[in-house]
C-alpha atoms as a PDB file:
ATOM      1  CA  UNK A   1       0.000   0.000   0.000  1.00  0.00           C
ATOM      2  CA  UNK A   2       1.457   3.546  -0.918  1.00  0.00           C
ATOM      3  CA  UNK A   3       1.647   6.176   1.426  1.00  0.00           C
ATOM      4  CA  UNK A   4       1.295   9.784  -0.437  1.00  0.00           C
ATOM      5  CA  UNK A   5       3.593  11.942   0.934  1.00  0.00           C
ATOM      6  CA  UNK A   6       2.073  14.969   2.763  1.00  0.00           C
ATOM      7  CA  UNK A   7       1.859  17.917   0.850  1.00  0.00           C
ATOM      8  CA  UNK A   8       0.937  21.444   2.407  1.00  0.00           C
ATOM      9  CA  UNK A   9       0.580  23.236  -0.765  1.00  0.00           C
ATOM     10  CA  UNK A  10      -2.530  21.040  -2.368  1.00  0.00           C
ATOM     11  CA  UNK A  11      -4.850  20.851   0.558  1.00  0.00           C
ATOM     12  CA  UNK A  12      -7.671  23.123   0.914  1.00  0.00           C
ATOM     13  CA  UNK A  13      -7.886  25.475  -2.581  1.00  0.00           C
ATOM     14  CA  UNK A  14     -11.534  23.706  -2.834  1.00  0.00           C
ATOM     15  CA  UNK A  15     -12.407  25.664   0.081  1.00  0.00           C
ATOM     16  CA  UNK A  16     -10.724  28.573  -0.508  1.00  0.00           C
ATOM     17  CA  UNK A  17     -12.367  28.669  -4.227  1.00  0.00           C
ATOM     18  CA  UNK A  18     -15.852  28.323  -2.533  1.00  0.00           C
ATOM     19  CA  UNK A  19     -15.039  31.223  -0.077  1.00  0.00           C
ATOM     20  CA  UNK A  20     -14.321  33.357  -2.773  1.00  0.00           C
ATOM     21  CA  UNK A  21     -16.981  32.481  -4.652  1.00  0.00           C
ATOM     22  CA  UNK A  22     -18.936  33.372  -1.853  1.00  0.00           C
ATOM     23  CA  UNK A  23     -17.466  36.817  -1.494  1.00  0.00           C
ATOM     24  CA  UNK A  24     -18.076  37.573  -4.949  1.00  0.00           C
ATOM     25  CA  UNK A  25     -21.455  36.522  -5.022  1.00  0.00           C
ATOM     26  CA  UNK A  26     -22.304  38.735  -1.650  1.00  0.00           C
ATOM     27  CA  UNK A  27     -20.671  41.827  -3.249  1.00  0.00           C
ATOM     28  CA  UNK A  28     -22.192  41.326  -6.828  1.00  0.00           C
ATOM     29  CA  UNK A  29     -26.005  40.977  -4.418  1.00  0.00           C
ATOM     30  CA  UNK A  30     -25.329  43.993  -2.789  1.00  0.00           C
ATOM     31  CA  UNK A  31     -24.397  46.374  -5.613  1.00  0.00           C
ATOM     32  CA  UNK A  32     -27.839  45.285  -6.957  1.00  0.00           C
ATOM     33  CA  UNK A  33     -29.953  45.709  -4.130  1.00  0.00           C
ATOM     34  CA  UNK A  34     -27.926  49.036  -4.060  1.00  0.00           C
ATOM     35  CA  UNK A  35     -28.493  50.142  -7.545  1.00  0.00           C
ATOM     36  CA  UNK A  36     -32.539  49.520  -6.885  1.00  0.00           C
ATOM     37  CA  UNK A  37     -33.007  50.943  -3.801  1.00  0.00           C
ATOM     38  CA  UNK A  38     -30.822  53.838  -3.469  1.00  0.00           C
ATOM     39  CA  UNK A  39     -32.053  57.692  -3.687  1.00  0.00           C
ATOM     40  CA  UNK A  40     -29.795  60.386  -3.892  1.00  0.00           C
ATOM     41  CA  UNK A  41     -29.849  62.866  -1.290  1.00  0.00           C
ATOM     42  CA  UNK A  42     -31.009  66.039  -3.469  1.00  0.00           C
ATOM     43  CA  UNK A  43     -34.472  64.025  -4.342  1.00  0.00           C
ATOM     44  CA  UNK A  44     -37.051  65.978  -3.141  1.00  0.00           C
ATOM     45  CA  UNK A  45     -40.060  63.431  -1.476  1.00  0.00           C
ATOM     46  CA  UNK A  46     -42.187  64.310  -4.116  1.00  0.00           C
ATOM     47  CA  UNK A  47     -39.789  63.202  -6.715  1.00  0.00           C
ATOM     48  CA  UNK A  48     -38.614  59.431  -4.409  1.00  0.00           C
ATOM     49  CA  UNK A  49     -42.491  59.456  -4.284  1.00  0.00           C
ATOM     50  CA  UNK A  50     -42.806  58.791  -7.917  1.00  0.00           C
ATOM     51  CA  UNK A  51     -40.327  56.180  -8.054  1.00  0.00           C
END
């Protein structure tokens, strides 16, 4: 039976590809519920109102 010799540099980039995927996914959610929602501060009620 083979023993694989231990290897530091192959063990966890599954993880660390699902953490960043993750991270993008969060940042790509909020910059749309961003872009829908936000009103810029020289909107007058009336005009927020409307939208």
């Amino acid at each position: 039976m083979p023993e694989e010799r231990y290897n530091p540099h192959n063990k966890g980039w599954g993880a660390a590809a699902l953490i960043i995927t993750l991270a993008i996914l969060a940042n790509v959610t909020a910059y749309t519920i961003h872009k829908a929602t936000y009103l810029k501060p020289d909107k007058s009620r009336q005009e927020a109102a409307q939208h």
